[in-house]
N, C-alpha and C. Protein backbone atom coordinates (compact mmCIF):
# COMPACT_ATOMS: atom_id res chain seq x y z
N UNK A 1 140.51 89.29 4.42
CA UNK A 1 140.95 87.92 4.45
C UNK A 1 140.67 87.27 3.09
N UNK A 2 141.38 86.53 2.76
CA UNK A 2 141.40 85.65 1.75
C UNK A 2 140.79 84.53 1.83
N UNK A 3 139.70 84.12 1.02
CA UNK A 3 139.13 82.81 1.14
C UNK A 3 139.69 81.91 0.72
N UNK A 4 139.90 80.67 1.44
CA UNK A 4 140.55 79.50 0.93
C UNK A 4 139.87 78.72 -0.60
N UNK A 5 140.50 78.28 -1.00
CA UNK A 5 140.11 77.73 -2.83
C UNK A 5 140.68 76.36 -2.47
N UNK A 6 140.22 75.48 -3.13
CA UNK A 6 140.48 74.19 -2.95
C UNK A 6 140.97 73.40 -3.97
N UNK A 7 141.72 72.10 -4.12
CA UNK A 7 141.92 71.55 -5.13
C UNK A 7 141.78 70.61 -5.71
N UNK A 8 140.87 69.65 -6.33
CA UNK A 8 140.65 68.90 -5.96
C UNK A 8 141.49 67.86 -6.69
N UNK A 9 141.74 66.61 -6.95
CA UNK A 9 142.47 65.66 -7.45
C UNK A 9 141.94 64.53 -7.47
N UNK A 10 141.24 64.54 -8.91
CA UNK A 10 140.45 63.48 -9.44
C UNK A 10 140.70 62.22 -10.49
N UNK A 11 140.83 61.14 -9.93
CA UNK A 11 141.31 59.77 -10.65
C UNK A 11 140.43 59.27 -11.63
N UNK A 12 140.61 59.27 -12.59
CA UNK A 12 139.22 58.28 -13.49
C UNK A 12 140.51 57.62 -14.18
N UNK A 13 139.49 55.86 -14.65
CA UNK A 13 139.57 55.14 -15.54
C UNK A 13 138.28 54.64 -15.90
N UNK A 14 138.85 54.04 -17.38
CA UNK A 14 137.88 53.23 -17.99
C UNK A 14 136.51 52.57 -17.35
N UNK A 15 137.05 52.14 -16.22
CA UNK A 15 135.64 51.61 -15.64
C UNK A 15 134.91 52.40 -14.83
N UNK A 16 135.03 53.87 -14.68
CA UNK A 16 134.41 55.09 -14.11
C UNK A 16 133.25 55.06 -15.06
N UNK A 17 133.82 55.01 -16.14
CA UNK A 17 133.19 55.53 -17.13
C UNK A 17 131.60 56.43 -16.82
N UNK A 18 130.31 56.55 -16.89
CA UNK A 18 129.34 57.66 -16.93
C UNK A 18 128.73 57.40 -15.23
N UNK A 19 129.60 56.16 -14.69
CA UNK A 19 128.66 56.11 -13.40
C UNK A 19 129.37 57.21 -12.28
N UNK A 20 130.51 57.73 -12.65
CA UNK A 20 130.53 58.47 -11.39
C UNK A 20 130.39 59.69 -11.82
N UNK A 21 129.44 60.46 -13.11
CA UNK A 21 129.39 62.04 -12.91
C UNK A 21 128.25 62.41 -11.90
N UNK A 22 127.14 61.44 -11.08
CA UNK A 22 126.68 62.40 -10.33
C UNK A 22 127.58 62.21 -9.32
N UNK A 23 127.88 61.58 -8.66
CA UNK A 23 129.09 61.71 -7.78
C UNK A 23 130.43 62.73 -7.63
N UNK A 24 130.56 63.06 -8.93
CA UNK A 24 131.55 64.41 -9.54
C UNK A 24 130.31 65.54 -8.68
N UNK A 25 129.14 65.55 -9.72
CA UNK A 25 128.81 66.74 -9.50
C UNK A 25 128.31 67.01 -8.18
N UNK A 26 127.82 65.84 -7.06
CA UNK A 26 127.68 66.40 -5.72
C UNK A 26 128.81 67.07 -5.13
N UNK A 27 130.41 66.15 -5.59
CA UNK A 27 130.90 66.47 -4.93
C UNK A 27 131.71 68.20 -5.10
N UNK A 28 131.38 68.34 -6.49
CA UNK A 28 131.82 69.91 -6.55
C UNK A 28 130.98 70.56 -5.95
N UNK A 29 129.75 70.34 -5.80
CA UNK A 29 128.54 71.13 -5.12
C UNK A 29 128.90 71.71 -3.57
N UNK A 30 129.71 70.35 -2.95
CA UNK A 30 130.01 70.43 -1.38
C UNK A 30 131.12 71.53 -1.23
N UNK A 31 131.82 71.92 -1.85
CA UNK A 31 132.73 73.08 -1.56
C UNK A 31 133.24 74.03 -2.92
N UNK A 32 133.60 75.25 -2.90
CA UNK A 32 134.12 75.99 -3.84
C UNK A 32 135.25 75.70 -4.23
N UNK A 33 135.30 74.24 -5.20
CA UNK A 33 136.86 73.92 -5.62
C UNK A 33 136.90 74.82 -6.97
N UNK A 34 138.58 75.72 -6.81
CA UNK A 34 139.67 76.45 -8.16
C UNK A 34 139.28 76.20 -8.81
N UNK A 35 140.12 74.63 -8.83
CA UNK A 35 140.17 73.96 -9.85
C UNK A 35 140.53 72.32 -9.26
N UNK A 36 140.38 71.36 -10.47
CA UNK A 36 141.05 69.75 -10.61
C UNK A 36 142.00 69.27 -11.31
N UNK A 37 142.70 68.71 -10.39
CA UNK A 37 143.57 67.94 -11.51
C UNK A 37 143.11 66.29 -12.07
N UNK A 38 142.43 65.86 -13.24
CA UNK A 38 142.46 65.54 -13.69
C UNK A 38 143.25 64.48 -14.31
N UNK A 39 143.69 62.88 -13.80
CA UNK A 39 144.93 62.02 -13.65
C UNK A 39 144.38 60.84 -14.20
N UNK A 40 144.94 59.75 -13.93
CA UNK A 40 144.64 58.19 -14.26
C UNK A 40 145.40 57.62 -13.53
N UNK A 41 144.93 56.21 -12.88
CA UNK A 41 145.94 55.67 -12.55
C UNK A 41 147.16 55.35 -12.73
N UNK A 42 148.00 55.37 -11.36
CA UNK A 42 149.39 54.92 -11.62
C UNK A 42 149.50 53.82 -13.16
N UNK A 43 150.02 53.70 -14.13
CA UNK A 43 150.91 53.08 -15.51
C UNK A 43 149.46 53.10 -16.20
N UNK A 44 148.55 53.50 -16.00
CA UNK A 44 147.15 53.59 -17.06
C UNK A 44 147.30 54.98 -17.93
N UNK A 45 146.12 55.05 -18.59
CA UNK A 45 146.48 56.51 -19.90
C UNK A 45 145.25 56.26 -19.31
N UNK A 46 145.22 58.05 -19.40
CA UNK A 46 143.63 58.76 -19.38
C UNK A 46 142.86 58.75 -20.47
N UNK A 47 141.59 58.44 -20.00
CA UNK A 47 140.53 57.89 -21.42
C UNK A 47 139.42 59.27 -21.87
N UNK A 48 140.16 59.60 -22.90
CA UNK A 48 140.44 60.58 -23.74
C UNK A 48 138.63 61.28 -23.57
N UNK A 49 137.84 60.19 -23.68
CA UNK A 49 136.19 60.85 -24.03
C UNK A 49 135.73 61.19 -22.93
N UNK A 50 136.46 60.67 -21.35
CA UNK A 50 135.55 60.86 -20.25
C UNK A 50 136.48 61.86 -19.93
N UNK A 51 137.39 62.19 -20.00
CA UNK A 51 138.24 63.18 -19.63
C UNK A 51 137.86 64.60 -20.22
N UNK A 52 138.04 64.65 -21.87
CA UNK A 52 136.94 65.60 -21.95
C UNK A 52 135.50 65.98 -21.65
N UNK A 53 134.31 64.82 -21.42
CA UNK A 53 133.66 65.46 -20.58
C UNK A 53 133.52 66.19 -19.11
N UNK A 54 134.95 65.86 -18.44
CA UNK A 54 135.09 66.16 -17.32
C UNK A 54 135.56 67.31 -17.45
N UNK A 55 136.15 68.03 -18.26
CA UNK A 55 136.76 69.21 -18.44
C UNK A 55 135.58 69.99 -18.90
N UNK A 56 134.75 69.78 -19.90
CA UNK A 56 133.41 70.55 -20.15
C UNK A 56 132.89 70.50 -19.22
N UNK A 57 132.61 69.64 -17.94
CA UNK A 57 131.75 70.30 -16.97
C UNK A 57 132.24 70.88 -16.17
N UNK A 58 133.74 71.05 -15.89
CA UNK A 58 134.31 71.67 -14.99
C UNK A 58 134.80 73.45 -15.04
N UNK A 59 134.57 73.39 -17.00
CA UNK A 59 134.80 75.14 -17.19
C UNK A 59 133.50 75.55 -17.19
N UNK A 60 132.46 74.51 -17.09
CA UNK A 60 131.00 75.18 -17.21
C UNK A 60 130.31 75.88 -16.05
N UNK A 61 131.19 75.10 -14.99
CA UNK A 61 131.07 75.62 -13.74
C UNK A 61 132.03 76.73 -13.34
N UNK A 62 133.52 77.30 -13.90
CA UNK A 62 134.13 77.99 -13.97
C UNK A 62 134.66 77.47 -12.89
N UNK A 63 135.49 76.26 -12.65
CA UNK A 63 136.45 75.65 -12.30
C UNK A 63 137.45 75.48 -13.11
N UNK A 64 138.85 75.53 -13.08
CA UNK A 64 140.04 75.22 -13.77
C UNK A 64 139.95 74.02 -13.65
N UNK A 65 140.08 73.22 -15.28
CA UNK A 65 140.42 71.85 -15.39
C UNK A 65 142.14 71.87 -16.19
N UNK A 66 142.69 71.12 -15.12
CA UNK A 66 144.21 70.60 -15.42
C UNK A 66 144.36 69.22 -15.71
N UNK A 67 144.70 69.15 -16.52
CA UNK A 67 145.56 67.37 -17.24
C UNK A 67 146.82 67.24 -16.60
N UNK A 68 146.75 66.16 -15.83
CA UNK A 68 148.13 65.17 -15.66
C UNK A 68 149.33 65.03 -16.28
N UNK A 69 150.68 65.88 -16.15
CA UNK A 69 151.62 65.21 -17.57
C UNK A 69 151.43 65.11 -19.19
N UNK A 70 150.30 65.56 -19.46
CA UNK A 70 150.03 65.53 -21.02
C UNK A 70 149.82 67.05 -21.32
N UNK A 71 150.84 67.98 -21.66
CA UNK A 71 150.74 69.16 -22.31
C UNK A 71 149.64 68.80 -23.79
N UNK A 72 150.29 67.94 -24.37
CA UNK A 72 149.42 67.26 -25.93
C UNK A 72 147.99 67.29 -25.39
N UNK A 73 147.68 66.60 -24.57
CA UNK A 73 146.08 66.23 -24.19
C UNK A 73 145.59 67.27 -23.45
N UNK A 74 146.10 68.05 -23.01
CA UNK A 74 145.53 69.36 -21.90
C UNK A 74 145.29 70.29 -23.55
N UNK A 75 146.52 70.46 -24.19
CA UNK A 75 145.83 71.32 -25.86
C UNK A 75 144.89 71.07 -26.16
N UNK A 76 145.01 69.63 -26.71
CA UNK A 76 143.61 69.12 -27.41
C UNK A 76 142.49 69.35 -26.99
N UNK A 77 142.09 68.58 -25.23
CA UNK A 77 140.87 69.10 -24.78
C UNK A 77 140.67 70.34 -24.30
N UNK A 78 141.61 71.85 -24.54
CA UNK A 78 141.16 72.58 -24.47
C UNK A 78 140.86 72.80 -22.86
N UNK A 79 141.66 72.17 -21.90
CA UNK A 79 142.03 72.21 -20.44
C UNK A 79 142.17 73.61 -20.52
N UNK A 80 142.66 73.88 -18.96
CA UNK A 80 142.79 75.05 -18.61
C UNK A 80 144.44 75.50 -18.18
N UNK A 81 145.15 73.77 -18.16
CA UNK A 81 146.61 74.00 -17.61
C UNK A 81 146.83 72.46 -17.56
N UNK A 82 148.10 72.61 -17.18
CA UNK A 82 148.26 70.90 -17.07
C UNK A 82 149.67 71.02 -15.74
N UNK A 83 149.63 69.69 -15.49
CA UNK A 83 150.36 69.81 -13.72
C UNK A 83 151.07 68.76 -14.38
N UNK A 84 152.70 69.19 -14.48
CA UNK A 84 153.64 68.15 -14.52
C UNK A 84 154.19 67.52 -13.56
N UNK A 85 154.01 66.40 -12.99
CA UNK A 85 154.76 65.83 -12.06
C UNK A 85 156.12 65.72 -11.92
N UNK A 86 156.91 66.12 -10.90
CA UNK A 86 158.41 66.10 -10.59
C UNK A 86 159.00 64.50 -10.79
N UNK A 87 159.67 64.47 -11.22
CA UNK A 87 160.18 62.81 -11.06
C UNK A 87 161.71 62.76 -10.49
């Protein structure tokens, strides 16, 4: 049997900013998530410094970190993939 992998789909903005990484990290703790996708709110841009730390803790754990629509910003930070949305 195949174990199920999970995905998770994680929103940050600006006002996340450093208060929700223990909250990140319990919540990766609670199950064996793949990987995340990594987004911003609906008409907001993802904030470039917390996003890369979210991606450094997420390959540190050997989770796939994916960027939202930004092939450019999934390069830069050195993501793991990026999830284009259908429109």
């Amino acid at each position: 049997m195949i174990p199920t992998e999970l995905y998770l789909v994680l929103e940050i903005d600006e006002k996340a900013g450093g208060k929700s990484s223990a909250a990140l990290d319990a919540a990766l703790s609670a199950a064996p998530f793949a990987s995340v996708l990594i987004t911003a709110p609906a008409g907001q841009i993802l904030p470039v410094p917390l996003a890369n730390s979210i991606v450094e803790l997420l390959q540190s754990k050997n989770i796939a970190a994916l960027i939202a629509d930004d092939a450019n910003l999934a390069r830069q930070l050195r993501a793991d993939g990026v999830h284009l949305s259908w429109s």
